[in-house]
Protein backbone atom coordinates (compact mmCIF):
# COMPACT_ATOMS: atom_id res chain seq x y z
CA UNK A 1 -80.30 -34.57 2.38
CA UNK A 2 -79.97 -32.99 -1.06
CA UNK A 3 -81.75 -30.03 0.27
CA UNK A 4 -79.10 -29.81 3.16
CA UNK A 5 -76.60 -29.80 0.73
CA UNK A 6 -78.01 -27.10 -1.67
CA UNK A 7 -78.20 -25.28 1.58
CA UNK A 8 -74.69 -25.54 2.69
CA UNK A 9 -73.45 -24.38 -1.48
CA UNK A 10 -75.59 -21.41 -0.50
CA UNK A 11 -74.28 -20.69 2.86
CA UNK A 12 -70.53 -21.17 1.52
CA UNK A 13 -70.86 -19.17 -1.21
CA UNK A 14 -72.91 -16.21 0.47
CA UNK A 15 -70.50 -16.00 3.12
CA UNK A 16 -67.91 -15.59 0.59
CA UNK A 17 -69.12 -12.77 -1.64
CA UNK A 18 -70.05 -10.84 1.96
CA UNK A 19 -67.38 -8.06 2.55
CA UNK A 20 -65.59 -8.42 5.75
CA UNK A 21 -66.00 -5.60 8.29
CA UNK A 22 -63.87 -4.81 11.24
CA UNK A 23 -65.16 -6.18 15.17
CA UNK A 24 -68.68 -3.82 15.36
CA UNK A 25 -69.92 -5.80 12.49
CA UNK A 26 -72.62 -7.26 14.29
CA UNK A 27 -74.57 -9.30 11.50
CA UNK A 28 -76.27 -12.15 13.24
CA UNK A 29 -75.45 -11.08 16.51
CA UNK A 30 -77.08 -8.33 17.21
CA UNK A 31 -80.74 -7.80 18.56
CA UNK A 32 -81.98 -6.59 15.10
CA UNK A 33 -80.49 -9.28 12.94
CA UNK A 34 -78.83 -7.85 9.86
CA UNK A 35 -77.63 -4.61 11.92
CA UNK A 36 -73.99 -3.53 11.19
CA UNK A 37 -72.51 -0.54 11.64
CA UNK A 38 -69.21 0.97 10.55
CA UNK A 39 -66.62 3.36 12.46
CA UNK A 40 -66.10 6.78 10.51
CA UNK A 41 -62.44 6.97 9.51
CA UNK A 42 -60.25 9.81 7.95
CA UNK A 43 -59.43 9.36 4.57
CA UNK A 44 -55.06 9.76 3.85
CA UNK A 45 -54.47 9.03 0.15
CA UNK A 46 -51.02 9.00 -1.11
CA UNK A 47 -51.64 12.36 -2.54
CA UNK A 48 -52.52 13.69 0.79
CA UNK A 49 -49.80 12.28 2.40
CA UNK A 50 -47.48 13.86 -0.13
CA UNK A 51 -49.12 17.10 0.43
CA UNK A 52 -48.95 16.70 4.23
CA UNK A 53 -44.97 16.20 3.97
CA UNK A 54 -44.38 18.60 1.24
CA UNK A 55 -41.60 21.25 1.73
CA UNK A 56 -43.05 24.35 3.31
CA UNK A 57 -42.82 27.90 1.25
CA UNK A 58 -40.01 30.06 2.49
CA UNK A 59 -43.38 33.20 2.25
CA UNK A 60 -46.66 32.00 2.65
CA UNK A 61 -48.92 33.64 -0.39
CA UNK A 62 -52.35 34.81 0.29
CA UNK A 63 -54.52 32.82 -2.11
CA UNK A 64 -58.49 32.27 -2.07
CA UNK A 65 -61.04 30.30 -4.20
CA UNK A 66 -64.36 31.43 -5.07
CA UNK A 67 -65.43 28.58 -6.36
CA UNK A 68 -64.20 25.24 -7.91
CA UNK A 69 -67.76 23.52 -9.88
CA UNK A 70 -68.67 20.58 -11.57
CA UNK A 71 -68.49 21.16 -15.20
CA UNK A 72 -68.93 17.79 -16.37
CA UNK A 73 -72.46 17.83 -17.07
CA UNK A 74 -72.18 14.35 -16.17
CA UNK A 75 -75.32 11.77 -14.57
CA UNK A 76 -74.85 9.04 -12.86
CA UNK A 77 -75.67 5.85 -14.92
CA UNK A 78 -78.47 3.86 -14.39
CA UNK A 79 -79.80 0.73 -17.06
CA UNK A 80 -83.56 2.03 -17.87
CA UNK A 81 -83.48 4.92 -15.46
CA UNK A 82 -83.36 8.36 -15.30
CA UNK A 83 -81.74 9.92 -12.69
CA UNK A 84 -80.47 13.63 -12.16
CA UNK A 85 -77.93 12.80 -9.51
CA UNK A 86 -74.67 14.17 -10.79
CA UNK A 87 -71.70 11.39 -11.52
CA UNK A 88 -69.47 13.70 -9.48
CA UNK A 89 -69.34 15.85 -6.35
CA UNK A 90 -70.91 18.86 -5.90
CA UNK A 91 -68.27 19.64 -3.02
CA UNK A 92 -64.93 20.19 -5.01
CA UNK A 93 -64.69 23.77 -3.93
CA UNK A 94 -64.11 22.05 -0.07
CA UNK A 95 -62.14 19.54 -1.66
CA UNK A 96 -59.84 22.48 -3.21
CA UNK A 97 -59.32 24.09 0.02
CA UNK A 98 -58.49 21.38 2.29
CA UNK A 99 -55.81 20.18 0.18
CA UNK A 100 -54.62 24.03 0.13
CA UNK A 101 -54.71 23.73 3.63
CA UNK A 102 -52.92 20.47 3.62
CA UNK A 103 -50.07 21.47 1.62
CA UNK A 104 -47.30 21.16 4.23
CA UNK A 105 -49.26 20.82 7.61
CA UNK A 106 -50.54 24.27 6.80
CA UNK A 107 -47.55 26.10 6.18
CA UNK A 108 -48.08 26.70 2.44
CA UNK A 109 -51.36 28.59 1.69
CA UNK A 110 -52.73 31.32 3.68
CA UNK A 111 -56.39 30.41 2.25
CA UNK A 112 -58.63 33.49 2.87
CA UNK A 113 -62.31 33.05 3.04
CA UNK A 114 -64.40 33.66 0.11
CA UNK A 115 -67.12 31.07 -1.13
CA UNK A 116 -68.91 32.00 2.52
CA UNK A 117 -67.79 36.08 2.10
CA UNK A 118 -71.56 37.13 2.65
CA UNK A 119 -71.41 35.40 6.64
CA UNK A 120 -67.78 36.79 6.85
CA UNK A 121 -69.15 40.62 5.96
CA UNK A 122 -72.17 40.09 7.72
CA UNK A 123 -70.83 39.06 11.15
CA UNK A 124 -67.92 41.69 11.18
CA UNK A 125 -70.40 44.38 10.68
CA UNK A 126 -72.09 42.71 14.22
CA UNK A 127 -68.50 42.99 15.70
CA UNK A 128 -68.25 46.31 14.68
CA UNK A 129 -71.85 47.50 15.71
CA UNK A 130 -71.10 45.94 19.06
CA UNK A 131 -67.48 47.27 19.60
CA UNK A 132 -69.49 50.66 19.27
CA UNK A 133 -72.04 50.29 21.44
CA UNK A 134 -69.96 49.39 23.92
CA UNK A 135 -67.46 52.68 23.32
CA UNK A 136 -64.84 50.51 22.31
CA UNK A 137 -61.48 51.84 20.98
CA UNK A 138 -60.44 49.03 19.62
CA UNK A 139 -60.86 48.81 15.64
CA UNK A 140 -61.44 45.44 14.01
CA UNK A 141 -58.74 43.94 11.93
CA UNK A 142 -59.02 44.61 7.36
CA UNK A 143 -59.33 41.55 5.14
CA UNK A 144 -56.80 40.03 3.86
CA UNK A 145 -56.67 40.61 0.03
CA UNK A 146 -55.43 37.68 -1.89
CA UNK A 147 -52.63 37.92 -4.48
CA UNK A 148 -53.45 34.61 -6.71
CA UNK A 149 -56.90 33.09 -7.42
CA UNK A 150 -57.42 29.80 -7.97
CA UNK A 151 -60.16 28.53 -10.82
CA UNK A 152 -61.22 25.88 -12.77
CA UNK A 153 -63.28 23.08 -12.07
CA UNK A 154 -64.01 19.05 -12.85
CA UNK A 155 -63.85 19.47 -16.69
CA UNK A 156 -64.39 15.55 -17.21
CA UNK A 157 -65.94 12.43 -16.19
CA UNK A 158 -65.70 9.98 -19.08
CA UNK A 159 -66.82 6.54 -18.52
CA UNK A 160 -65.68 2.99 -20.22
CA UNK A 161 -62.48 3.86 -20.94
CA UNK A 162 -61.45 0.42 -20.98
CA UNK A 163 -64.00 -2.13 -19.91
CA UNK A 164 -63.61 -6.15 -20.46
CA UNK A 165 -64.00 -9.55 -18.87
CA UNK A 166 -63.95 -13.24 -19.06
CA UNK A 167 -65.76 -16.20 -17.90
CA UNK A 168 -65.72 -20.42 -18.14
CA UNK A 169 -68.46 -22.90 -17.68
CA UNK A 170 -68.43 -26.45 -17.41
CA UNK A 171 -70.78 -29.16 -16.48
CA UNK A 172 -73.33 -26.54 -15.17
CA UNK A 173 -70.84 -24.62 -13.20
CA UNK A 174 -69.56 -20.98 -14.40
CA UNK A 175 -66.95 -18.49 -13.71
CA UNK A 176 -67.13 -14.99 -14.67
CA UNK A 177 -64.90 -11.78 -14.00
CA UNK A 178 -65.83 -8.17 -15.26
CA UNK A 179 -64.41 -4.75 -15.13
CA UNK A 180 -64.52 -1.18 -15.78
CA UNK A 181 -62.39 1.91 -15.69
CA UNK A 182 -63.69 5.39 -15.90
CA UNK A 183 -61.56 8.78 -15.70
CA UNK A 184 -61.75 12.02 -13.58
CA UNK A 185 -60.28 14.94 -15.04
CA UNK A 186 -59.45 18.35 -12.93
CA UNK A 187 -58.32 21.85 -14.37
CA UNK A 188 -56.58 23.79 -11.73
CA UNK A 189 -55.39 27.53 -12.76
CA UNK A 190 -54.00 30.23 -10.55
CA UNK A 191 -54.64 34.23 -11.93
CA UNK A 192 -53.41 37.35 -10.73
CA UNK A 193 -55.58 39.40 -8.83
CA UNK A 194 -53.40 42.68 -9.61
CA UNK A 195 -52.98 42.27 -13.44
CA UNK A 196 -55.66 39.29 -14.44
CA UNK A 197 -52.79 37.61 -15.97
CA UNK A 198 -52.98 33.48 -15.66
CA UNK A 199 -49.74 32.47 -14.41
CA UNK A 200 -50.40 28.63 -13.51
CA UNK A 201 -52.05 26.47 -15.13
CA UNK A 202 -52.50 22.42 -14.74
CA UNK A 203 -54.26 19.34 -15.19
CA UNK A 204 -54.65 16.06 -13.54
CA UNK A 205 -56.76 12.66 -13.62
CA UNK A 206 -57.23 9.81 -11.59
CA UNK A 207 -58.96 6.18 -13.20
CA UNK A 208 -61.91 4.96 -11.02
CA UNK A 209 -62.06 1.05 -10.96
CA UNK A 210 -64.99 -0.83 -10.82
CA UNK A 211 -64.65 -4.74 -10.32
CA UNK A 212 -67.33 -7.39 -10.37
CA UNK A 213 -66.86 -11.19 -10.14
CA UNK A 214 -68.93 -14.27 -9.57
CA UNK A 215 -70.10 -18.08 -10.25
CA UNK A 216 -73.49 -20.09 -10.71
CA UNK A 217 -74.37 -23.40 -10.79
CA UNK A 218 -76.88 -24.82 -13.03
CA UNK A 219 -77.75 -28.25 -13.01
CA UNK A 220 -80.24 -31.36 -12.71
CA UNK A 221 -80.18 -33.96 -10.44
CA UNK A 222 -82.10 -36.92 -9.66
CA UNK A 223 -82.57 -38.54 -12.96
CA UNK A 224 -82.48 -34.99 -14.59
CA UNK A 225 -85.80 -34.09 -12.83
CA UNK A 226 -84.70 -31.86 -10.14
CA UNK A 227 -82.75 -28.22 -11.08
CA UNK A 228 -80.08 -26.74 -8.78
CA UNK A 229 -79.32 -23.35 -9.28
CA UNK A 230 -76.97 -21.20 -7.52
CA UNK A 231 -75.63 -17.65 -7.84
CA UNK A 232 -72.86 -15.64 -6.20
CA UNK A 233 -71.05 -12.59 -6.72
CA UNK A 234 -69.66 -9.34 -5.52
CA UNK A 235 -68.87 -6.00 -6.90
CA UNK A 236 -66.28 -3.00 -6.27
CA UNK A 237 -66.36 0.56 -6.91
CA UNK A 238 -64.04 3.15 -5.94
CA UNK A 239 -65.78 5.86 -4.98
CA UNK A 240 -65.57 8.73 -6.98
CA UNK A 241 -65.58 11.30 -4.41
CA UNK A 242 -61.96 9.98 -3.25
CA UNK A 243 -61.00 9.90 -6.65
CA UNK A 244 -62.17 13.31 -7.76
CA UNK A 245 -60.22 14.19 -4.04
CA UNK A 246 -57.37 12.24 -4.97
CA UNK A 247 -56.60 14.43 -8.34
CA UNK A 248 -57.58 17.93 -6.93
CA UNK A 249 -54.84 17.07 -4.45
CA UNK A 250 -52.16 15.71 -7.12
CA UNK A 251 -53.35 19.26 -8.88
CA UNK A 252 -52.29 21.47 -6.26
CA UNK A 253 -48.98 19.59 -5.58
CA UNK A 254 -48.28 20.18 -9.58
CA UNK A 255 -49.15 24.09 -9.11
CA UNK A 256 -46.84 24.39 -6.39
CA UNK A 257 -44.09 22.94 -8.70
CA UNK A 258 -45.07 24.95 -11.24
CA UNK A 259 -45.19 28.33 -9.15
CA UNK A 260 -41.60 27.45 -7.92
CA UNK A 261 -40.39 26.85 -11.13
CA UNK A 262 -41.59 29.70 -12.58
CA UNK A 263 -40.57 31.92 -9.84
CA UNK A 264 -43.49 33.31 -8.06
CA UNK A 265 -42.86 31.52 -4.81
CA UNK A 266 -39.95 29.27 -3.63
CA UNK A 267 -39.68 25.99 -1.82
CA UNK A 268 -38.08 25.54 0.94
CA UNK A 269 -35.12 24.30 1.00
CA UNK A 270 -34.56 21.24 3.80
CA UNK A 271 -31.84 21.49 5.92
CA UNK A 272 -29.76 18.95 4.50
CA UNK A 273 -29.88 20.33 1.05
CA UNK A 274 -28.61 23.52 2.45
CA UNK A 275 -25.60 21.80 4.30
CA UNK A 276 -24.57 20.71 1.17
């Protein structure tokens, strides 16, 4: 009996500290127990969603990005390990572009390719060599030269910013609650690719949160000769790709502020701000 109710405490409280998945979760169900699979979804932050609606540019500027690094120097964390896997992405040059290519359903940036220039080059000089060989008249289209650059990079990753916690025990039973936030920092700057001159310039963060809570049970039973011990708990982490996303995205929607105030492009104005 006392084994049957250990058992039960166990079940409850592993059940509890499971996350809940949507209806393919198939834990227990399936013919492999334990299997449980997850439908991809696409990830709409509130920055992206601001970007999405933004106020499309009454001229489209030709803009490109060579490249947009980590330059953190940052590992990920590990208690007694050493690992070389970098705390942030590796990706933010993608990340930089798509939100470009966001910024008002596309109607904001004309992005023109340049961190994969070598394919681009390479595969117009097969158009060309075929267009000749076949005695075509037809010349192929120039690049597109690109008035602003955009640099810059991840330029921090600090972690513990603020960390704390709390906890209670009584009569063998204990309640604990700990957390963490760390801090992404991006450095977004736009330069002219006719003077050299650096006419934007901003910077954004975003705090990563990282929650863990739990309880245990310690006790003896039957005359003190018998220990119970339980243990349950779950943790949280937002991921840091999303958050690194998340201020790349709140970075471009400050440049295109910026730009507009300072008069190289101009917002578009909706149409009820122009009937008034």
């Amino acid at each position: 009996m006392k084994h049957l109710v250990v058992l039960s405490l166990l079940l409850i409280t592993g059940c509890a500290s499971v996350p809940m998945y949507n209806d393919s979760c198939t834990v227990g169900l399936a013919p492999h127990v334990g299997e449980c699979r997850e439908a991809p979804e696409i990830i709409k932050l509130p920055t992206y969603e601001e970007l999405l609606n933004f106020p499309p540019a009454e001229v489209m500027p030709v803009v490109a990005v060579y490249s947009f690094k980590d330059l953190t120097g940052q590992r990920k964390r590990r208690d007694n390990l050493a690992d070389f896997s970098t705390a942030v992405t590796q990706g933010a040059t993608e990340l930089l572009i798509d939100a470009l290519k966001t910024a008002a359903k596309g109607k904001w940036f004309r992005v023109v390719e340049r961190n994969g220039i070598d394919h681009l080059v390479r595969e117009r000089q097969i158009v060309r060599s075929t267009r000749e060989e076949n005695e075509s008249d037809k010349g192929i289209q120039p690049l597109l030269f690109a008035g602003i650059i955009f640099e810059g990079g991840i330029i921090g990753y600090d972690t513990n910013i603020e960390s704390g916690g709390r906890g209670a025990r009584t009569l063998g039973i204990g309640l604990q609650q700990q957390y963490r936030r760390d801090v992404v920092t991006v450095s977004l700057r736009g330069i002219s690719t006719l003077t050299g001159e650096i006419l934007l310039n901003v910077q954004t963060k975003k705090t990563i949160l990282s929650v863990g809570g739990g309880f245990d049970v310690f006790k003896f039973v039957d005359m003190d000769t018998q220990l119970v011990e339980i243990e349950d708990g779950v943790a949280q982490n937002e991921s840091v790709t999303v958050a690194t996303r998340a201020a790349i995205e709140a970075a471009v929607v400050a440049v295109i502020k910026q730009g507009d105030e300072r008069g190289y492009w101009k917002i578009q104005e909706s149409k009820g701000d122009e009937s008034e």
